[in-house]
Protein backbone atom coordinates (compact mmCIF):
# COMPACT_ATOMS: atom_id res chain seq x y z
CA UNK A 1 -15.42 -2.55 -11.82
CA UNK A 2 -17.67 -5.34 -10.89
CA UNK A 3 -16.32 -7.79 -8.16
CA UNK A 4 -16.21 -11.49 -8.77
CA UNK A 5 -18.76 -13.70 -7.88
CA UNK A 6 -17.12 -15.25 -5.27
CA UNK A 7 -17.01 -11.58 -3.53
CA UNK A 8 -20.73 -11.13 -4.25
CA UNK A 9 -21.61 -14.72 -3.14
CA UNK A 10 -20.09 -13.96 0.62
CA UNK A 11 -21.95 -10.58 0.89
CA UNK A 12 -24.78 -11.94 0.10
CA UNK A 13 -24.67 -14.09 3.25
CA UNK A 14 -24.34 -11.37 5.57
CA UNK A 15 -27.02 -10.17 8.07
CA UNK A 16 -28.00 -6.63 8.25
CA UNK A 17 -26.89 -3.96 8.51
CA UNK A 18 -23.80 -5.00 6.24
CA UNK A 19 -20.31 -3.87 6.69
CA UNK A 20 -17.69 -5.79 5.70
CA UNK A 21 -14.34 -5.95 3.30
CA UNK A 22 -13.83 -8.77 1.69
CA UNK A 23 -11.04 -9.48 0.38
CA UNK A 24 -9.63 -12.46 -2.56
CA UNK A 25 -6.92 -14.47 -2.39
CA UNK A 26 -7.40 -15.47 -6.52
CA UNK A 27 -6.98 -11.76 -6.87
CA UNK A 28 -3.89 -11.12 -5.01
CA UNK A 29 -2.37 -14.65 -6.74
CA UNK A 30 -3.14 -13.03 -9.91
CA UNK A 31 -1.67 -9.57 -10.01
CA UNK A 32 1.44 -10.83 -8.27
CA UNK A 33 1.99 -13.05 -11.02
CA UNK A 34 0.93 -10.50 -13.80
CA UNK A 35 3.38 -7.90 -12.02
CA UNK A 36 6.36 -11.07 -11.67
CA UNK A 37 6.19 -11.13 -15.48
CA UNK A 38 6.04 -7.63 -16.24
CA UNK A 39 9.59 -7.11 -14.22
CA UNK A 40 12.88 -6.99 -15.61
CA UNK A 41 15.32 -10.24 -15.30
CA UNK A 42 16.91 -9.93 -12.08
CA UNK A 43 14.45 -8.28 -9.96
CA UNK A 44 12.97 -9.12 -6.57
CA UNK A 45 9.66 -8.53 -5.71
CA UNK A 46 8.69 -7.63 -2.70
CA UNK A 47 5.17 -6.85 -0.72
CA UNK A 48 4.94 -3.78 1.08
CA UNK A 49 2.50 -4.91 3.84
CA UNK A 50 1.78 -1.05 4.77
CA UNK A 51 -0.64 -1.52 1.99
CA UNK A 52 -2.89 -3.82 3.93
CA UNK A 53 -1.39 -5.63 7.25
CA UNK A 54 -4.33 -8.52 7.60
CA UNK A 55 -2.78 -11.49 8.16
CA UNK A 56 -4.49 -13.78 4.93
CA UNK A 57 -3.24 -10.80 2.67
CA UNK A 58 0.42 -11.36 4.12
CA UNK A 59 0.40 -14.81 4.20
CA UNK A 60 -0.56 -14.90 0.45
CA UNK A 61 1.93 -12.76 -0.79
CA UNK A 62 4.53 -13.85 0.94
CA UNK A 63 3.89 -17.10 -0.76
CA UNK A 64 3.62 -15.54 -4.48
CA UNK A 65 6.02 -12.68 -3.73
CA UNK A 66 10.00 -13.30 -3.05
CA UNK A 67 9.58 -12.25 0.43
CA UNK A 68 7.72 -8.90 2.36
CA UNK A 69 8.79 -5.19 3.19
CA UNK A 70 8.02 -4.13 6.50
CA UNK A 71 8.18 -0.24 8.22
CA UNK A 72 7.51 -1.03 11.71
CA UNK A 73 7.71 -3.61 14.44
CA UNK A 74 4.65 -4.69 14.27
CA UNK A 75 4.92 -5.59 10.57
CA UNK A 76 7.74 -7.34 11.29
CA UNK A 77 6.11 -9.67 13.56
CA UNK A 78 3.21 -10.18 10.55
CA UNK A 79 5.90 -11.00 8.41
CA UNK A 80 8.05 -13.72 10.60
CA UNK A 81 4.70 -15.16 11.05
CA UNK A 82 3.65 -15.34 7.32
CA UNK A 83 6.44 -17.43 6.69
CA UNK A 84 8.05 -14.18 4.70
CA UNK A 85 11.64 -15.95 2.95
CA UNK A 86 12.90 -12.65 2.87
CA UNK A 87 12.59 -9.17 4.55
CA UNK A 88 13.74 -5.59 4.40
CA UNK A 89 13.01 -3.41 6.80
CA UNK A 90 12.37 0.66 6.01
CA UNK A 91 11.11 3.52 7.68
CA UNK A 92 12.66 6.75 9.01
CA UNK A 93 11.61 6.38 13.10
CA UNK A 94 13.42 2.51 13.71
CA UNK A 95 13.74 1.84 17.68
CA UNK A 96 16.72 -0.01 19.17
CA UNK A 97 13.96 -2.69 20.13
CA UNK A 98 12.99 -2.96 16.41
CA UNK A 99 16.07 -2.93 15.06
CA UNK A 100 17.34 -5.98 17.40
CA UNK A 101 14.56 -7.64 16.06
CA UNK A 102 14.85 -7.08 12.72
CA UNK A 103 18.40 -8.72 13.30
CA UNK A 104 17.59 -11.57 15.05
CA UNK A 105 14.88 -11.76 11.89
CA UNK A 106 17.80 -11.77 9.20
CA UNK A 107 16.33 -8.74 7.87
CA UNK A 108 17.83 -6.37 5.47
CA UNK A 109 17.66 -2.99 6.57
CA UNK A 110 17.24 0.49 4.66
CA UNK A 111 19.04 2.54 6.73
CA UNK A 112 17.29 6.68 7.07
CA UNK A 113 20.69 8.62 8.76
CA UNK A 114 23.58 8.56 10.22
CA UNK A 115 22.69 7.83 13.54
CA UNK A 116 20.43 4.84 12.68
CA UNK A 117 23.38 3.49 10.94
CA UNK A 118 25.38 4.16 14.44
CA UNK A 119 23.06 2.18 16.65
CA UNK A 120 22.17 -0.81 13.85
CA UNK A 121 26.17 -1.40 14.26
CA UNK A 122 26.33 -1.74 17.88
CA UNK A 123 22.95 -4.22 18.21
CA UNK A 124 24.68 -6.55 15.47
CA UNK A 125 27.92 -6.26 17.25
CA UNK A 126 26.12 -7.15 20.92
CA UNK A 127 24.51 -9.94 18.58
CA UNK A 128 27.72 -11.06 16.89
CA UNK A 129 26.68 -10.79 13.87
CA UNK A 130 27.00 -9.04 10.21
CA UNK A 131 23.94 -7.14 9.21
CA UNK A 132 22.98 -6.07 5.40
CA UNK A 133 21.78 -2.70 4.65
CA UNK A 134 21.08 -0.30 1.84
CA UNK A 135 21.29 3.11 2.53
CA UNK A 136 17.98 5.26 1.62
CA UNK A 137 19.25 8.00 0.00
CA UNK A 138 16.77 11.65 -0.87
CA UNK A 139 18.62 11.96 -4.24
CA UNK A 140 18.25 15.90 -5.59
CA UNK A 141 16.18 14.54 -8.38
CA UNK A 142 12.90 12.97 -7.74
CA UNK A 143 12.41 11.47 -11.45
CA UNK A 144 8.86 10.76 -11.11
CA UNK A 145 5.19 12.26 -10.31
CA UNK A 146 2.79 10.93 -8.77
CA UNK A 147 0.31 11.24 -5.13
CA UNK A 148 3.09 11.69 -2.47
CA UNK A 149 6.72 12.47 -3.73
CA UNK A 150 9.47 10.98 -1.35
CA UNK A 151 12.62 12.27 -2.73
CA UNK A 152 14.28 15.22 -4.42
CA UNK A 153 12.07 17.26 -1.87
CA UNK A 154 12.55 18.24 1.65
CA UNK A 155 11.36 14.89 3.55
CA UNK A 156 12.30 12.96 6.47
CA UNK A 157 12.83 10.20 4.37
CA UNK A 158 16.50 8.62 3.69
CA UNK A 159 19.88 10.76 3.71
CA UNK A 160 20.17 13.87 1.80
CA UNK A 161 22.51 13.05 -1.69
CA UNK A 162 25.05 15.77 -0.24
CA UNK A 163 25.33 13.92 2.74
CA UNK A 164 25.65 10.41 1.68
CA UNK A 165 29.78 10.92 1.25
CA UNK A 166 29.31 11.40 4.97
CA UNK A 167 27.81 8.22 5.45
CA UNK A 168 29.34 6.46 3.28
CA UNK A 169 33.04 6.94 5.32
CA UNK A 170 31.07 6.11 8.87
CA UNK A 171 30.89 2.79 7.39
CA UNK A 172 31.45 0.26 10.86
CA UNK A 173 32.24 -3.48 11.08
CA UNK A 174 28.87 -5.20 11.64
CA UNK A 175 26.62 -3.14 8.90
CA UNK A 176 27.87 -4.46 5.58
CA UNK A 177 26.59 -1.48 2.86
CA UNK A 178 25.50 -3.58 -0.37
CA UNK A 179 23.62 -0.49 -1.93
CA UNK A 180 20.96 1.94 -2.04
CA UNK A 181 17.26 2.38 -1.57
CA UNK A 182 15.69 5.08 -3.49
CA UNK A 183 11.61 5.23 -3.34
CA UNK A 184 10.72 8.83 -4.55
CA UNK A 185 7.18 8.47 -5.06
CA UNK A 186 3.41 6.75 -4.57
CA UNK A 187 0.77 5.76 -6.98
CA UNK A 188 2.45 6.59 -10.48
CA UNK A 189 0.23 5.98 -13.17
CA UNK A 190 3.06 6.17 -15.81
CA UNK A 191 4.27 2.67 -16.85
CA UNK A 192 7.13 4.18 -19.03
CA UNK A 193 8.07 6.71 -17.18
CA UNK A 194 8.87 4.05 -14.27
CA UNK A 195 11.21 2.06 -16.83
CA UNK A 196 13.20 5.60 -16.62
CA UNK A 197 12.81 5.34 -13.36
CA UNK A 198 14.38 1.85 -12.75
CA UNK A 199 17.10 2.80 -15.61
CA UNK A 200 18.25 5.75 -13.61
CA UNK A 201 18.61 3.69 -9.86
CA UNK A 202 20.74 1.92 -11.45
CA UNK A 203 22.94 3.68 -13.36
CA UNK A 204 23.03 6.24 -10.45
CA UNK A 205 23.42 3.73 -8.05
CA UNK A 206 26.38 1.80 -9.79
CA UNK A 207 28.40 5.29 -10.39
CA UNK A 208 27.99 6.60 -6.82
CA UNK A 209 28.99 2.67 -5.70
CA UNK A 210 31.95 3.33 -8.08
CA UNK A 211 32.50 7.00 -6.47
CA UNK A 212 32.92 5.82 -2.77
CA UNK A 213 34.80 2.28 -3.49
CA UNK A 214 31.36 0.37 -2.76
CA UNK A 215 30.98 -2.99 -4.33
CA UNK A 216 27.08 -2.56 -5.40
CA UNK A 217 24.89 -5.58 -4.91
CA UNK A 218 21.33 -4.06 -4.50
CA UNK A 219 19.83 -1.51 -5.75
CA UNK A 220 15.85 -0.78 -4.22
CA UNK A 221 13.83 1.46 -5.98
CA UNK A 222 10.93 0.90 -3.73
CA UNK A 223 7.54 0.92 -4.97
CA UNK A 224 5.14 3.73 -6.15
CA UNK A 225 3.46 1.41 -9.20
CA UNK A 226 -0.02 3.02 -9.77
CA UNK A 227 -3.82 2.55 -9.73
CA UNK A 228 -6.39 5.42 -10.58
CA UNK A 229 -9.21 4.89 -8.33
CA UNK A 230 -11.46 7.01 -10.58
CA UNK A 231 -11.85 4.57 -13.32
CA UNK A 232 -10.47 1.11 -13.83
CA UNK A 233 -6.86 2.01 -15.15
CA UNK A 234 -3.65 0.38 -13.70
CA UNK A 235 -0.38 1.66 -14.93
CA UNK A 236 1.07 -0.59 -17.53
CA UNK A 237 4.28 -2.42 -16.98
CA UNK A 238 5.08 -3.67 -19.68
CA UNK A 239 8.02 -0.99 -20.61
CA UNK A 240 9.67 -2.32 -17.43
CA UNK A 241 10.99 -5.38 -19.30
CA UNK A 242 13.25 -3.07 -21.43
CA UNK A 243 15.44 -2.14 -18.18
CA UNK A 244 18.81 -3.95 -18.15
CA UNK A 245 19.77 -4.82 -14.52
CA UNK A 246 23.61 -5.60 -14.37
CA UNK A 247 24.84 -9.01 -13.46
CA UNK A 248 25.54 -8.76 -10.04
CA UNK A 249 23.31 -6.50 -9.13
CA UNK A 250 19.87 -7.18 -7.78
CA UNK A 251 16.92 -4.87 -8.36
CA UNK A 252 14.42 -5.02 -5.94
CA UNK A 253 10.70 -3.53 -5.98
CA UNK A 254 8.48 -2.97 -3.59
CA UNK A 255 4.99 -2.61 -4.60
CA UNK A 256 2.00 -2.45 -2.19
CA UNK A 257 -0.84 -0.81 -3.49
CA UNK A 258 -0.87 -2.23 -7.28
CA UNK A 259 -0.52 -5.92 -5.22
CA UNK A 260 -3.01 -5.63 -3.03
CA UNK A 261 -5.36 -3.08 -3.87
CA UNK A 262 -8.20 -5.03 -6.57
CA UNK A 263 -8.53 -7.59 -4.20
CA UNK A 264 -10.43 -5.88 -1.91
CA UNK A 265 -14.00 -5.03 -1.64
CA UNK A 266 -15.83 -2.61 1.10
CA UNK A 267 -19.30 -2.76 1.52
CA UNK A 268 -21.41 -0.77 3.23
CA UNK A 269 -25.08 -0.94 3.65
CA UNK A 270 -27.81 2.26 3.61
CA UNK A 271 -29.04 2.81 6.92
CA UNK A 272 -31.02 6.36 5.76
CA UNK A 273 -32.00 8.43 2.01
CA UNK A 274 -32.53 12.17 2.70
CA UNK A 275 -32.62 15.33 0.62
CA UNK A 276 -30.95 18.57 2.48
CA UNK A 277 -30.62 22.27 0.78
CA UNK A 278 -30.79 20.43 -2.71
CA UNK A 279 -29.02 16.90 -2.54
CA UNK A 280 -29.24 13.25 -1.83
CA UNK A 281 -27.23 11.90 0.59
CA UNK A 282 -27.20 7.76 1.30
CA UNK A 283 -26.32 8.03 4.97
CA UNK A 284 -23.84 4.55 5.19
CA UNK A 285 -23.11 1.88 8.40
CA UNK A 286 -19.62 2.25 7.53
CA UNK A 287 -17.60 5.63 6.47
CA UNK A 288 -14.08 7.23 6.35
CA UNK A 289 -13.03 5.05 9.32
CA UNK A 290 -12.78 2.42 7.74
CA UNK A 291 -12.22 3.56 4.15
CA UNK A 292 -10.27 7.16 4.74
CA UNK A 293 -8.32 7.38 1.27
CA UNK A 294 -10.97 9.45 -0.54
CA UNK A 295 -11.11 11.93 2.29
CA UNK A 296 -7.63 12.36 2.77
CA UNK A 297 -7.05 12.61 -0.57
CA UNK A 298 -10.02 14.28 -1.30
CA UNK A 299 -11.77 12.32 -4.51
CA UNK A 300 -15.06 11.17 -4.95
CA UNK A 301 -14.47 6.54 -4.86
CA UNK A 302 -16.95 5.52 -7.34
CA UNK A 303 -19.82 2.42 -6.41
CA UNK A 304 -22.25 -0.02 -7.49
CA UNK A 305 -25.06 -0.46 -5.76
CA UNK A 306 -26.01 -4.37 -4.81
CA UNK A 307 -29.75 -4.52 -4.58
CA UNK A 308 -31.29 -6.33 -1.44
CA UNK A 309 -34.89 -7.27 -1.33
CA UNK A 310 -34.71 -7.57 2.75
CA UNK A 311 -37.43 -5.23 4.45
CA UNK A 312 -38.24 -5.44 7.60
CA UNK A 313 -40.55 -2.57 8.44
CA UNK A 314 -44.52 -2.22 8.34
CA UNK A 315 -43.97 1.32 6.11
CA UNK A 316 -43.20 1.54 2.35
CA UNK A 317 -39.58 1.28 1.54
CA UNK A 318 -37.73 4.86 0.70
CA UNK A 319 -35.97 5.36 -2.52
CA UNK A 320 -34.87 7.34 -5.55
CA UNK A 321 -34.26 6.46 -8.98
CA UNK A 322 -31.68 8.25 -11.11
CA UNK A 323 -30.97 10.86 -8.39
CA UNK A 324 -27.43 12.36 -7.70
CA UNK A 325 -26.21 11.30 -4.74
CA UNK A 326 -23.50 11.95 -2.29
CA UNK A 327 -22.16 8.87 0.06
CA UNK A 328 -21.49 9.58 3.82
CA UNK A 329 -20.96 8.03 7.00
CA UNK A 330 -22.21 7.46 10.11
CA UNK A 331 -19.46 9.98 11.97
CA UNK A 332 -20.66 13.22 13.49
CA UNK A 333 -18.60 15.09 11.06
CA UNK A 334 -19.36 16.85 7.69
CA UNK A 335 -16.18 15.47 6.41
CA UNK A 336 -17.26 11.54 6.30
CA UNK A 337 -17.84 11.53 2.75
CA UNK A 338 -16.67 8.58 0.32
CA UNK A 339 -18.16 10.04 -2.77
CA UNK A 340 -20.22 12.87 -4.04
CA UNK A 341 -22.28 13.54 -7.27
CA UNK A 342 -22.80 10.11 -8.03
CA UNK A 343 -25.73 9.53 -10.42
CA UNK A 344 -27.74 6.03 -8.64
CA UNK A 345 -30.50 4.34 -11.24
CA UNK A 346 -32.21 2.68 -8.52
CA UNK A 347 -31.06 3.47 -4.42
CA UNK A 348 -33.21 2.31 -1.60
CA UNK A 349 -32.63 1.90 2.20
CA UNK A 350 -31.15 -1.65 2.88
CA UNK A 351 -29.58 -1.70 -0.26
CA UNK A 352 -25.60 -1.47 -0.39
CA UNK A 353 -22.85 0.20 -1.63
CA UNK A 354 -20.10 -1.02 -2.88
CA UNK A 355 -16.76 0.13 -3.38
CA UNK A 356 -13.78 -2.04 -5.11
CA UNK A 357 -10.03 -1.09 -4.63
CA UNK A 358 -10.18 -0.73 -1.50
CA UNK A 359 -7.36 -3.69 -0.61
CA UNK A 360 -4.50 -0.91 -0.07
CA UNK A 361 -4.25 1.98 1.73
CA UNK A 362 -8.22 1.31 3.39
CA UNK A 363 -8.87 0.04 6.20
CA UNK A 364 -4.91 0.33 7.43
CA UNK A 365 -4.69 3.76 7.40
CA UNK A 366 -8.44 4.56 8.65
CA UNK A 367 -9.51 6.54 12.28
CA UNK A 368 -10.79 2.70 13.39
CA UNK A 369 -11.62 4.10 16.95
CA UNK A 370 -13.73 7.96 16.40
CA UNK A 371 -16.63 7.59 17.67
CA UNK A 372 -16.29 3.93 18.56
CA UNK A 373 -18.34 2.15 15.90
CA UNK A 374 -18.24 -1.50 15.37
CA UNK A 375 -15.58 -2.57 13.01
CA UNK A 376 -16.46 -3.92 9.81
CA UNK A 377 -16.49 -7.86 9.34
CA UNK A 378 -13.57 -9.67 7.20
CA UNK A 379 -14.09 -12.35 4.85
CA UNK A 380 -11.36 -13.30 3.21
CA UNK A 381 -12.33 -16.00 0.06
């Protein structure tokens, strides 16, 4: 995938060694509208800033979105200050001091158990007001595949479906129930499959409404919309248009990484080329603390290598030329890899690496701190 030239045009600028993420605004605009007209009449979209927290990233999708999810305080706080017009609030570990806030926010909230749904009552009562909520419910069927299933699966996420009449009759005075949140799964790849999906919230959602005398209003079936980050496929939306929300009812979505994660760019420059027991490794000013995704999931992120003619040294500049190659950090730990096997035409030292999709799931869920590197810059264009 080759990044725009605006991308290349502010790495270019950048003194060595380089390590930066850059990440585009145009590119964020863009998918949010592509994903907007892919959706079914009558659905909300919503950002889920776990998917990348900087503050330029929030503030321009909570301008092209219909408001931001958030799963923690501190998300909260990014998304009052983006300007977010609306906000629901998930997670499964919600203090009392993050819950007060959320309600002096106006927040929805996706309630995880009983007693969450116990202590959200008594903050809106001590606030006087009437909170909205959907109730996350682990259904027994997960309905979809894809890198981290959520539901129909022992998880500590939502209320189990056998224990939702429970819930359901606990209902107090200051939570108003409008419906159900039901995210089962991350990074599915199969467009059609989610227009099942989104089919069978709703229908499930409107006879279990029916079931327990609940008026249904909303219906969240969370996110999970997919990119492969071993070529340049995106799951397709375009089935999703065939899904028939009910008048009344409001579907909301909650995508993250398909949002966020082609608009951004790590690059990270060559500090060393050396051969060991048989292979090429480019040894990286950067590595899995910034960019931890293909370790933890264990894949190989493809690159492209940017060419820089900067050489500072009296000595003849190392390099191979259609070599295999493996990408690591600068961590004192085997395990700092971002790709192996990687055939490279032309690698020296002082060139850089480059890997795109890294706007989700990146930096924001990275070991910043091991070993206490210098952070990577930001540009934001």
């Amino acid at each position: 995938m080759r990044a725009p030239e605006r991308v290349l045009a502010a790495l270019a600028g950048l003194e060595s060694p380089v390590c930066a993420y850059v990440y585009d605004r145009q590119s964020l605009r863009e998918r949010a509208a592509d994903v907007r007209a892919a959706l079914p009449a009558g659905t909300t979209l919503l950002y889920a800033v776990k998917a990348n927290g900087h503050p330029e990233v929030v503030r321009t999708l909570a301008e092209e979105c219909d408001g931001l999810e958030v799963a923690s305080g501190g998300e909260l706080e990014l998304a009052v200050a983006a300007g977010a017009r609306r906000i629901v609030f998930g997670g499964p570990a919600k203090t009392d001091a993050e819950l007060a806030a959320a309600v002096a926010a106006g927040a929805q909230i996706n309630i995880e158990s009983g007693q969450e749904l116990l202590r959200l009552d008594r903050l809106a009562r001590a606030a006087g007001v009437v909170v909205q909520a959907c109730v996350r419910v682990n259904r027994a069927a997960g309905g979809l595949t894809g890198s981290h299933t959520m539901t129909g699966t022992p998880t500590p996420f939502g209320i189990d479906e056998q224990h939702l009449p429970r819930i359901l009759a606990e209902r107090t005075g200051n939570v108003e129930i409008t419906g159900f949140h039901l995210h089962a799964v991350s990074n599915n790849l199969d467009g059609a499959a989610h227009a099942r999906f989104l089919a069978g919230c709703l229908d499930w959602s409107a006879a279990t409404a029916r079931r327990h005398g609940l008026t249904l209003r909303t219906v969240n079936a969370g996110g999970g919309f997919g990119v492969d980050y071993l070529s340049d496929a995106t799951i397709d939306l375009s089935a999703l248009s065939t899904v028939d929300v009910p008048a009344g009812v409001e579907l909301i979505v909650e995508p993250g990484r398909l949002l966020a994660a082609d608009a951004g760019w790590y690059a990270a420059e060559v500090l060393d080329l050396k051969r060991t027991h048989g292979r090429w490794f480019a040894v990286l000013r950067g590595g899995t603390h910034h960019f931890r995704l293909p370790a933890a999931w264990g894949y190989s992120h493809p690159f492209t290598v940017l060419e820089r003619e900067r050489w500072p040294y009296e000595w003849p500049r190392p390099g191979i030329t259609d070599e295999v190659v493996d990408a690591v950090g600068e961590l004192c730990t085997p395990r700092d890899v971002l790709s192996r096997d990687q055939r490279a035409g032309r690698l020296r030292i002082g060139d850089v690496l480059l890997f795109a999709r890294t706007g989700a799931y990146a930096w924001d869920i990275s070991h910043h701190d091991f070993l206490r590197h210098p952070p990577p810059s930001f540009i934001v264009v």
